[in-house]
Protein backbone atom coordinates (compact mmCIF):
# COMPACT_ATOMS: atom_id res chain seq x y z
CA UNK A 1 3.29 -74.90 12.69
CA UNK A 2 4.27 -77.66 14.81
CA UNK A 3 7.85 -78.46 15.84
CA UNK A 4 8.30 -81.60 17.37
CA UNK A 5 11.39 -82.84 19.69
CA UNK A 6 11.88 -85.80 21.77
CA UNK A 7 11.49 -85.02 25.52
CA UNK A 8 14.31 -84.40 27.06
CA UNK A 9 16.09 -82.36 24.10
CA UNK A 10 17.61 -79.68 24.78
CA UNK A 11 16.38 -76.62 22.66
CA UNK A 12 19.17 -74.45 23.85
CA UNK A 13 21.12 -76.68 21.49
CA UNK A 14 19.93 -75.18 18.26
CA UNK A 15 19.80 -71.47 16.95
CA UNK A 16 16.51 -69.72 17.77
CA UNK A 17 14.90 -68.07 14.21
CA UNK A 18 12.14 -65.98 13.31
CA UNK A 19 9.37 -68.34 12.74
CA UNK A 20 9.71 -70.07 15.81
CA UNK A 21 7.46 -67.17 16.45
CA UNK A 22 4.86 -69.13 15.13
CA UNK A 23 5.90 -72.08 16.38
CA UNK A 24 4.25 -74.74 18.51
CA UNK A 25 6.95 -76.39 20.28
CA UNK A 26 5.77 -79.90 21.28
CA UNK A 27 7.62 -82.73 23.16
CA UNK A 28 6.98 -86.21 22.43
CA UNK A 29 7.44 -89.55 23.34
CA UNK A 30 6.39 -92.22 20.67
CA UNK A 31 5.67 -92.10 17.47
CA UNK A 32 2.34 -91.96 17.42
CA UNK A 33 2.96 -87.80 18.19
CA UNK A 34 4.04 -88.18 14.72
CA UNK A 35 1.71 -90.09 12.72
CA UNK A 36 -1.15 -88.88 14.35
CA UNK A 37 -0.47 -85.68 12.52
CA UNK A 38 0.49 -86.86 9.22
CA UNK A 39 -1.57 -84.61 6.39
CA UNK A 40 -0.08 -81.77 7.56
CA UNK A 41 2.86 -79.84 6.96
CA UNK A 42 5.52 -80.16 10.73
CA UNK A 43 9.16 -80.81 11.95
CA UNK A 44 10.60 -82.93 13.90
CA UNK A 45 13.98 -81.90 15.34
CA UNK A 46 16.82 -84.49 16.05
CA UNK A 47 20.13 -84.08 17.28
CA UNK A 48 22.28 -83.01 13.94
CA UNK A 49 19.69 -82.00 11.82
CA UNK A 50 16.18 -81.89 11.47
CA UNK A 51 12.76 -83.98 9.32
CA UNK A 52 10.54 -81.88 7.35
CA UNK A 53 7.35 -83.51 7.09
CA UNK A 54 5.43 -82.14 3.92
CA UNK A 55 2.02 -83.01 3.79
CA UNK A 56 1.14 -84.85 -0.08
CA UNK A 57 -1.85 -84.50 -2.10
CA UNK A 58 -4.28 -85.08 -2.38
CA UNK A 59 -5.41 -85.53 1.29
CA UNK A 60 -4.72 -88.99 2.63
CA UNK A 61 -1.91 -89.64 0.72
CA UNK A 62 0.15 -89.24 3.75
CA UNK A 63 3.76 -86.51 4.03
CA UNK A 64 7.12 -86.95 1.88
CA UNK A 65 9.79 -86.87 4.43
CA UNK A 66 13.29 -83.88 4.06
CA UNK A 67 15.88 -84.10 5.87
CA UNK A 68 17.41 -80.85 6.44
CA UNK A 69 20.49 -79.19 8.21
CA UNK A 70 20.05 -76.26 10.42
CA UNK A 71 21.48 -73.50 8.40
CA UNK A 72 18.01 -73.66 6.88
CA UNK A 73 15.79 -73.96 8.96
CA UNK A 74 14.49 -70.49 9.09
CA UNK A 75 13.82 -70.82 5.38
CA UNK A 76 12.36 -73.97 4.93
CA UNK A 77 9.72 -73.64 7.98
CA UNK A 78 8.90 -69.90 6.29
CA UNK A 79 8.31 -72.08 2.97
CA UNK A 80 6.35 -74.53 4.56
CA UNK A 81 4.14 -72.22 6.85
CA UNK A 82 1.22 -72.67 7.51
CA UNK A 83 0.55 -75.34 5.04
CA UNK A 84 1.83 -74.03 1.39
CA UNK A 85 3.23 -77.50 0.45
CA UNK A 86 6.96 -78.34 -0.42
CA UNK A 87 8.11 -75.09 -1.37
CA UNK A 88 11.33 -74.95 0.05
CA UNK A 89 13.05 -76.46 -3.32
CA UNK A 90 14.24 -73.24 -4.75
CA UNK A 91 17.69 -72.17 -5.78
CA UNK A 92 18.68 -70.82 -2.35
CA UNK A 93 19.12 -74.64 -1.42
CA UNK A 94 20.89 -77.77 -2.39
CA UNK A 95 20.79 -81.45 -1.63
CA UNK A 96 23.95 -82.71 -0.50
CA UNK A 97 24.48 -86.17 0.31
CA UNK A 98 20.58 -86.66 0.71
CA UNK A 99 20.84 -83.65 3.34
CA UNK A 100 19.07 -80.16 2.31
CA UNK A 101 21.34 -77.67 3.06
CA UNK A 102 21.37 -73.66 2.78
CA UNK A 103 23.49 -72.50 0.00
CA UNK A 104 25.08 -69.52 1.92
CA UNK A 105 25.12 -69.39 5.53
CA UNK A 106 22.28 -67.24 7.58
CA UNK A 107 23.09 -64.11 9.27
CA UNK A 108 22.78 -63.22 12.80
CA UNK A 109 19.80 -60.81 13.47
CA UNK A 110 19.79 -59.31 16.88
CA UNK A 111 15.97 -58.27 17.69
CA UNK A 112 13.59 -58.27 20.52
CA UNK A 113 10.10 -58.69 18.41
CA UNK A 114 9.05 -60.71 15.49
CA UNK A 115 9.68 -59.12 12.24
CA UNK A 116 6.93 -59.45 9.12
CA UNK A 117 6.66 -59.05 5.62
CA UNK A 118 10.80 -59.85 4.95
CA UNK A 119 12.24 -62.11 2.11
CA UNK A 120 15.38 -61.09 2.95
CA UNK A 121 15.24 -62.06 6.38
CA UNK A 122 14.24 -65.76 5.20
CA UNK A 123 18.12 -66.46 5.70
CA UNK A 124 18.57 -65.38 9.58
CA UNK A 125 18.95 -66.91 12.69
CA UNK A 126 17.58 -64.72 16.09
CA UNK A 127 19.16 -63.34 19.02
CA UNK A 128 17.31 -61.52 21.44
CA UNK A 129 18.84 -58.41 23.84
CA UNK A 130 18.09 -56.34 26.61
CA UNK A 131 20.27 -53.61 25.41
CA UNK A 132 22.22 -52.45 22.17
CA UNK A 133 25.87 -53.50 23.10
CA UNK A 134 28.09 -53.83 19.87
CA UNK A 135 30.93 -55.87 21.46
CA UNK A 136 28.93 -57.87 22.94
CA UNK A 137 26.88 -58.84 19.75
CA UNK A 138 29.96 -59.42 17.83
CA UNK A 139 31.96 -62.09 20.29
CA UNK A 140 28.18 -63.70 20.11
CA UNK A 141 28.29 -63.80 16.49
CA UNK A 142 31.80 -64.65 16.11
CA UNK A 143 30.66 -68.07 18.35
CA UNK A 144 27.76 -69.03 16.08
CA UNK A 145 27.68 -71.07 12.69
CA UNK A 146 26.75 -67.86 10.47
CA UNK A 147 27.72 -65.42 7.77
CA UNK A 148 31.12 -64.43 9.52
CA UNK A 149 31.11 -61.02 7.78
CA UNK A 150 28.23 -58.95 9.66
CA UNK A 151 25.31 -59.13 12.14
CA UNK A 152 22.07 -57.28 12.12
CA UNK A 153 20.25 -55.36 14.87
CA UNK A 154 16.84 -54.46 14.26
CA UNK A 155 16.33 -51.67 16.48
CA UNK A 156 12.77 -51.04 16.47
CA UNK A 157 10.12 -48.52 14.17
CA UNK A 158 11.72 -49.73 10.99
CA UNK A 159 14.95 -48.79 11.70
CA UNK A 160 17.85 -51.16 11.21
CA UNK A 161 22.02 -50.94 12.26
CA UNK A 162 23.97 -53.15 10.94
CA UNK A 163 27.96 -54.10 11.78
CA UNK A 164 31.51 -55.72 10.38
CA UNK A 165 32.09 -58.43 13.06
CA UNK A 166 35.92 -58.24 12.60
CA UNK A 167 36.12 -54.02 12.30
CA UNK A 168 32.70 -53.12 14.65
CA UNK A 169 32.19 -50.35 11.23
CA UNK A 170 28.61 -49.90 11.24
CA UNK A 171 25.59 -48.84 8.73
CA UNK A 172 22.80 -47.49 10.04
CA UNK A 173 19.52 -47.90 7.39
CA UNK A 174 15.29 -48.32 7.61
CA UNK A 175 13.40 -50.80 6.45
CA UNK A 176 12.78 -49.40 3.21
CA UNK A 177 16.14 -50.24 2.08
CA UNK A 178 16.72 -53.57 3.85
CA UNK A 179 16.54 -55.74 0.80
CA UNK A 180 19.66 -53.47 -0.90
CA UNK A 181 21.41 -53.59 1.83
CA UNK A 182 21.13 -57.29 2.92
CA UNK A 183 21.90 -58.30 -0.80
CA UNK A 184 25.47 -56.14 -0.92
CA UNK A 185 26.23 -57.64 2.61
CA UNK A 186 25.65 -61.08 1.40
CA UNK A 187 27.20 -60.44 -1.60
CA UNK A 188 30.76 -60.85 -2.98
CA UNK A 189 32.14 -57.33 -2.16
CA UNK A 190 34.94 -57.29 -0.52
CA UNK A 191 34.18 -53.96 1.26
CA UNK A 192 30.43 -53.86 1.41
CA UNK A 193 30.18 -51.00 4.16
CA UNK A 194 32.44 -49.13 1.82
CA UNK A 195 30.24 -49.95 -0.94
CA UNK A 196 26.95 -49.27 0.95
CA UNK A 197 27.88 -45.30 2.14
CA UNK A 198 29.18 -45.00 -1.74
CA UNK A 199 25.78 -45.59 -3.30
CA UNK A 200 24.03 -43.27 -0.25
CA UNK A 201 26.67 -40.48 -2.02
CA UNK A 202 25.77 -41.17 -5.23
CA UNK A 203 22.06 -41.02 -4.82
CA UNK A 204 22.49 -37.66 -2.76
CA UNK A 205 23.57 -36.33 -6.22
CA UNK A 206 20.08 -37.50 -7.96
CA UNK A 207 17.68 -34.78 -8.36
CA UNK A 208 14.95 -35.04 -6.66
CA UNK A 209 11.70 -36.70 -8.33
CA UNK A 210 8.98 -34.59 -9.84
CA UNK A 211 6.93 -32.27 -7.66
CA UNK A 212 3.02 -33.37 -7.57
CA UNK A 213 1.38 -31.60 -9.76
CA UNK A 214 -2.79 -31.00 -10.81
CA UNK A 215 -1.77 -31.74 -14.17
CA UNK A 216 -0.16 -34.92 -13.97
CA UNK A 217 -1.62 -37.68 -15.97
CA UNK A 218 -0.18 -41.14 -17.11
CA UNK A 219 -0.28 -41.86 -20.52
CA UNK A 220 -0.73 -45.48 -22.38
CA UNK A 221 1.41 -47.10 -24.80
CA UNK A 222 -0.21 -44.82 -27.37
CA UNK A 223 0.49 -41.53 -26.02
CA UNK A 224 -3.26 -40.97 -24.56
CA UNK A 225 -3.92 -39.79 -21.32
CA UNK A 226 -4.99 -42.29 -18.86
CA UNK A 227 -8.50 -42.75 -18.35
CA UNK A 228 -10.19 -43.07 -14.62
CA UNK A 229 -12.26 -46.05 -14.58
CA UNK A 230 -11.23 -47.69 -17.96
CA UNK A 231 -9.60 -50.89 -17.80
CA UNK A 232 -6.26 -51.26 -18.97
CA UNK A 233 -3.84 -53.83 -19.38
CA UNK A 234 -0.59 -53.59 -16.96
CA UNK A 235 2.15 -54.79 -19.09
CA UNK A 236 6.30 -55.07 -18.71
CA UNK A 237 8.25 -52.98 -21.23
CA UNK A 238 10.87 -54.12 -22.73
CA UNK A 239 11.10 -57.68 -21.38
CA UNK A 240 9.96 -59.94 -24.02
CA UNK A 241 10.10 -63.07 -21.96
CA UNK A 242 8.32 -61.75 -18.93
CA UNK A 243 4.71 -60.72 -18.04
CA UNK A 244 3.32 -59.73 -14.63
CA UNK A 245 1.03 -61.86 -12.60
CA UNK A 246 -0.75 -60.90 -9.09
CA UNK A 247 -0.58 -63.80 -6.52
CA UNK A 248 -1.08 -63.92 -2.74
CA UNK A 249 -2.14 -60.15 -3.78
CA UNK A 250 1.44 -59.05 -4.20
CA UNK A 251 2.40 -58.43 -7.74
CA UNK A 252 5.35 -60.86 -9.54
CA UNK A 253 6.89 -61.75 -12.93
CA UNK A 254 6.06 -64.89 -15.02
CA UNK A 255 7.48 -66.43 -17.92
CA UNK A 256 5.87 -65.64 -20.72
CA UNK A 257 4.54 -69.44 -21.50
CA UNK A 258 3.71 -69.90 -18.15
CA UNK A 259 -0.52 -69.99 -17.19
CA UNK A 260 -1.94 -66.86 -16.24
CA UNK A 261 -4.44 -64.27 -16.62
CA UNK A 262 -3.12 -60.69 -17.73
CA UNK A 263 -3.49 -58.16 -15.15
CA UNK A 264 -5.91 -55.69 -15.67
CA UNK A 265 -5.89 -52.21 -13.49
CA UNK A 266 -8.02 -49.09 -13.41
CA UNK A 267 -6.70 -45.64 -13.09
CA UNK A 268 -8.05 -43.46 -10.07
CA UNK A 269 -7.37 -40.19 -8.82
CA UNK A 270 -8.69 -39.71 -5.04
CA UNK A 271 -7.53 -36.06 -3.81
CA UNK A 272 -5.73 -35.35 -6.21
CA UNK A 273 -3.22 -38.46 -5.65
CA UNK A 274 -2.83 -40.85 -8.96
CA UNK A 275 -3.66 -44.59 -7.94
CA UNK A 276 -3.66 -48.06 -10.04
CA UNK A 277 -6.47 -50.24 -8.85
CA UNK A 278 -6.74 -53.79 -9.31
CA UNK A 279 -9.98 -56.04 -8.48
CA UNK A 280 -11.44 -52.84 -6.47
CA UNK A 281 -8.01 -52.74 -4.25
CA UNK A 282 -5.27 -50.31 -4.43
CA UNK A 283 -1.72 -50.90 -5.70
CA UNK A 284 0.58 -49.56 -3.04
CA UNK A 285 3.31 -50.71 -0.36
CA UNK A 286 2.55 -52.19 2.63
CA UNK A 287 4.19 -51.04 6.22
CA UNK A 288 7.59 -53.55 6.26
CA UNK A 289 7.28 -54.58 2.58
CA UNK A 290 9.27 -53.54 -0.46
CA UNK A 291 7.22 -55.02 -3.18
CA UNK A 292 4.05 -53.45 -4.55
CA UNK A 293 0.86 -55.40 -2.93
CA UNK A 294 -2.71 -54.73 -2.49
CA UNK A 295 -5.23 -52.61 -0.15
CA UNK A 296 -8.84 -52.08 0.49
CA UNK A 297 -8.04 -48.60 1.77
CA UNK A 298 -6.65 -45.86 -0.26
CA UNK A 299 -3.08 -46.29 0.86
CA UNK A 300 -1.48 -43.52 3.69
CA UNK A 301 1.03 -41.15 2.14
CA UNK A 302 3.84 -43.55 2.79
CA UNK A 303 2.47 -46.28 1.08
CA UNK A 304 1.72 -44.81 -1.71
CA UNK A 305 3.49 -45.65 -5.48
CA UNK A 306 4.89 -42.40 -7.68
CA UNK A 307 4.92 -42.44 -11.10
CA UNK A 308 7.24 -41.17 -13.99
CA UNK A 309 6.20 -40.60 -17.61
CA UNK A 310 9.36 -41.63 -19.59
CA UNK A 311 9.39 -40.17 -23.59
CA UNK A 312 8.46 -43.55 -24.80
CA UNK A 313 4.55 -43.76 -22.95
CA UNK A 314 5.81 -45.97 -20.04
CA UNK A 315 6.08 -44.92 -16.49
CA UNK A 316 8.86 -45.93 -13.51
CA UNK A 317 7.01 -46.86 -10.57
CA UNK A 318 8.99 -45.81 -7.13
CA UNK A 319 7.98 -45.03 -3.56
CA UNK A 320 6.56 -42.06 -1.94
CA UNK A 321 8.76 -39.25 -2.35
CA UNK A 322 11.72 -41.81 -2.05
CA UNK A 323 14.76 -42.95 -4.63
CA UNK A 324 13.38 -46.27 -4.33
CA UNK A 325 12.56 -47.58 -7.94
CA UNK A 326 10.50 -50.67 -8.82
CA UNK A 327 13.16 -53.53 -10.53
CA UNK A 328 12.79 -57.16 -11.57
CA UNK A 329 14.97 -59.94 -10.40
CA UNK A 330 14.09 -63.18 -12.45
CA UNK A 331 13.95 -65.91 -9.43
CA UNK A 332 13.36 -69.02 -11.16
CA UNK A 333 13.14 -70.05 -14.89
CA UNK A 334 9.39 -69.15 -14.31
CA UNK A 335 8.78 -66.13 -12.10
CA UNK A 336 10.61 -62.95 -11.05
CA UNK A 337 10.08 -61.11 -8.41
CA UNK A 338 9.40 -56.49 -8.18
CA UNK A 339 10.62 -54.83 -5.33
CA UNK A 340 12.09 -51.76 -4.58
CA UNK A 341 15.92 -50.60 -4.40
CA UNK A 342 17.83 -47.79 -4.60
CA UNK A 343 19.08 -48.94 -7.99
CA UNK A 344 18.51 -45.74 -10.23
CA UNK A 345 20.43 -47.39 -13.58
CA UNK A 346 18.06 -49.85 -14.25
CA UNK A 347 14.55 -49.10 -13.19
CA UNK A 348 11.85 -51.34 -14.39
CA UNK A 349 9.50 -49.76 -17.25
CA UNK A 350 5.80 -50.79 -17.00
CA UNK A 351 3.25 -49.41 -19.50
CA UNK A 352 -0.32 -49.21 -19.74
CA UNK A 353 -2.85 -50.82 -23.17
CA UNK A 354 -6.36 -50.01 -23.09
CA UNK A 355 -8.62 -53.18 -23.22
């Protein structure tokens, strides 16, 4: 994407964040920079806030024009890149005053490499280091417009430490669990570190998840075993109002009355390892990802989805010898989104109808 800024500005002025990763930064005189790339989705930063050009269909019918405040700008390039169209209108923002603004403020996230594959880190603005120094990162965070409560390092290899600007407590976590533990941070506990090591004691008292066995089979919605190569329909249990679509390849909720085809899957068993297969890919979880998306490859072990046969024919999906289990979160009056968290009282049910 391009990000366009009248020469002479100084970029030092605004907070880095992730996407400028992608970013062509481009300095301009006139406004012919501008119009000459109308029909396509760029920014244009000024000095208090920035113009979100947002290219209209159909082609030729020139951009619709945003003007947005810097707390979002993170999120609303993400949205935008590389050309998916005005979808930055979502509940995490609000028009104030004719000025799109972030809802909550972002968080600081302290990292030396972009990051892929993150909702969660939609909401961020960057800082990069040489070296881990936690004073240090907290009198930087305590001097920037963001969530005032914590900062995030990312460390490297999937591995994450987070810290309480005002106490320096930190919480050390991977990848795999960055979506739980960004949402308590964010959230309205009033001790979230306390929180976060509770729920790590609590799940140390699970049992762990069924060994792998020969014999394992899942079962449909009629109490038959699972057929490889028969197609089946994937279906939500339990949630009348909510059926599961596959778009951009990673699998999501819709409203019931909203368009779509019903996903069909095949059942395959490759070394003795249970997979769902969808159009010829593989169901699994890709490396930085906690939602369930789609391979060409059989996954690697730590990809790969576990099942568990509940009494009533349906199955909890989790990941890879992990206390991860699949949930729904209902985004918008029309779609919901399935990731993982280490939620174990209210794991989404999925079940399987033969066509």
């Amino acid at each position: 994407m391009n990000v366009l800024f009248p020469r002479g500005f100084d970029l030092t002025s605004i907070e880095k964040c992730m996407k400028d990763y992608d970013c062509n930064f481009i300095a301009y005189e006139d406004d012919e920079a501008i119009n000459s790339r109308i029909g396509t989705n760029f920014i244009v930063l000024q000095e208090t806030c920035f113009i979100a050009h947002v290219s209209n269909s159909p082609p030729g019918a020139g951009n619709k024009l945003f003007k947005c405040d810097y707390n979002c700008r993170n999120r609303v390039m993400k949205s935008l890149y590389p050309n998916k169209g005005e979808y930055f209108h979502d509940f995490f923002l609000e028009t104030i005053d004719g000025v799109i603004h972030n809802k909550s403020p972002p968080y600081l996230l302290f990292t030396n490499e972009c990051i892929r594959g993150y909702n969660c880190i939609d909401n961020t603005i960057i800082s990069n280091y040489a070296r881990v120094d936690i004073h240090k990162f907290a009198e930087i965070a305590k001097s920037k417009r963001c969530n005032e409560k914590f900062f995030d390092v990312y460390l490297g290899n999937n591995d994450y430490i987070c810290c309480n600007t005002q106490t320096l407590e930190t919480y050390e976590y991977n990848s795999a669990n960055k979506y739980r533990v960004i949402e308590i941070l964010c959230g309205s506990s009033d001790d979230p570190f306390h929180q976060l090591k509770s729920e790590d004691e609590k799940l140390k008292l699970i049992k762990s998840l069924p060994s792998k066995s020969s014999n394992f089979h899942l079962k449909d919605i009629e109490g038959n075993t699972v057929e490889e190569n028969v197609d089946y329909y994937l279906e939500i249990y339990d949630q009348d109002n909510d059926i599961l679509d596959m778009y951009e390849d990673q699998l999501w909720s819709r409203w019931y009355e909203f368009p779509t085809k019903q996903i069909i899957v095949q059942y395959s068993i490759v070394n003795g390892i249970h997979y769902l297969v969808y159009n010829n890919k593989y169901l699994h979880v890709a490396d930085g990802t906690i939602v369930v998306t789609l391979s060409d490859q059989v996954p690697y072990q730590h990809q790969r989805l576990q099942f568990q046969v509940t009494e009533d024919n349906t199955f909890r999906t989790v990941q890879w010898d992990q206390r991860l289990f699949l949930q729904l979160e209902i985004l918008t009056c029309s779609s919901g989104c399935l990731y993982f968290l280490a939620d174990y009282d209210k794991p989404l049910e999925l079940y399987l109808k033969r066509v």
